[in-house]
Protein backbone atom coordinates (compact mmCIF):
# COMPACT_ATOMS: atom_id res chain seq x y z
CA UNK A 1 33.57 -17.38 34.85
CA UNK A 2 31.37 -17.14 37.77
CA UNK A 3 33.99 -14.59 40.20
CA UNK A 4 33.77 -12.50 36.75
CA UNK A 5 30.01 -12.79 36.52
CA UNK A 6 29.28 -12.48 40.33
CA UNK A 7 31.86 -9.01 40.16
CA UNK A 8 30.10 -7.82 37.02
CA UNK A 9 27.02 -8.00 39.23
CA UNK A 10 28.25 -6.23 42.25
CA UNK A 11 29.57 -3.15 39.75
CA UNK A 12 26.96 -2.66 38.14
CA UNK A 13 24.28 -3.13 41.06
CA UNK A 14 26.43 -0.34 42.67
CA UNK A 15 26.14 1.78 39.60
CA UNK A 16 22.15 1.13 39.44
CA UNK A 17 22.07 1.99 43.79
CA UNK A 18 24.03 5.38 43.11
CA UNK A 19 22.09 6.56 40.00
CA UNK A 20 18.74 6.01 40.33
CA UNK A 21 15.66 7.85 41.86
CA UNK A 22 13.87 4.94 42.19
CA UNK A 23 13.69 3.79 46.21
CA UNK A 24 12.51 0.17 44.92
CA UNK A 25 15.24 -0.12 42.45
CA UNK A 26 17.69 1.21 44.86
CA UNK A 27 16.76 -1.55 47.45
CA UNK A 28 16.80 -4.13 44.91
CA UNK A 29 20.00 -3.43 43.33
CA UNK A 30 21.05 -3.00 46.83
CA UNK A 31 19.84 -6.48 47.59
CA UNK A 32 22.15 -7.67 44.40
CA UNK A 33 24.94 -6.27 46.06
CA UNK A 34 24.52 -7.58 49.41
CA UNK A 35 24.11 -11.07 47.95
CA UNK A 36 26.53 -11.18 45.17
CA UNK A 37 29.13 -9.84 48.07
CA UNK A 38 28.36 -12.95 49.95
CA UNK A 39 28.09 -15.45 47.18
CA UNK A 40 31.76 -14.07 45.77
CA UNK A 41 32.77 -14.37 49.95
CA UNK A 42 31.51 -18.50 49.41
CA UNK A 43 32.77 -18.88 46.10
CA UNK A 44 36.62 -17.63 48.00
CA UNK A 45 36.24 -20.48 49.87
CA UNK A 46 34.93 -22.73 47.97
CA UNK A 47 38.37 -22.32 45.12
CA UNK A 48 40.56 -23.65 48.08
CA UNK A 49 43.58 -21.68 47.06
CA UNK A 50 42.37 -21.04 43.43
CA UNK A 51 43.51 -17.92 41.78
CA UNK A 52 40.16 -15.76 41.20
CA UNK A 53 40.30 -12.74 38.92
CA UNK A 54 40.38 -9.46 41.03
CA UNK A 55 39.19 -7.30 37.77
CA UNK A 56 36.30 -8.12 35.16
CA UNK A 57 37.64 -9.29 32.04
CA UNK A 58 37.53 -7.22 28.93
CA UNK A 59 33.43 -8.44 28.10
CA UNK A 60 32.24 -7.42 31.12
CA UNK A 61 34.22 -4.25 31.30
CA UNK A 62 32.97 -3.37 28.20
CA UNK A 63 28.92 -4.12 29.34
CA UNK A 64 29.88 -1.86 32.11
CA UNK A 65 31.06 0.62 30.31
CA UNK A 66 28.07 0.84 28.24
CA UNK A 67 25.23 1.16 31.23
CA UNK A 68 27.48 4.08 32.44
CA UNK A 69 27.27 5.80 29.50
């Protein structure tokens, strides 16, 4: 759950860094990225072999979907 949660917020950081006009949301959902990228590097590590999901389940798919639209 928290590789799906951590890549949810990666996605849809990037979606918030391309569309908005906003500088100070771009930097912050820039700042998600960043630190989401590292905390999914750590949590790698930290499953010791563990099989982590490389695409967001069918849930968070479907939240994505919806803030694209």
């Amino acid at each position: 759950r928290a590789a799906l949660g951590n890549m949810f917020e990666i996605q849809s950081s990037q979606l918030a860094v391309n569309r908005t006009q906003n500088e100070q949301i771009r930097a912050f959902a820039q700042r998600m990225v960043n630190e989401h990228t590292k905390a999914g590097e750590a949590l790698k590590t930290a499953a010791q072999g563990q099989t982590l999901p490389q695409q967001l389940d069918q849930a968070h798919a479907q939240m994505l979907q919806t803030l694209q639209g």
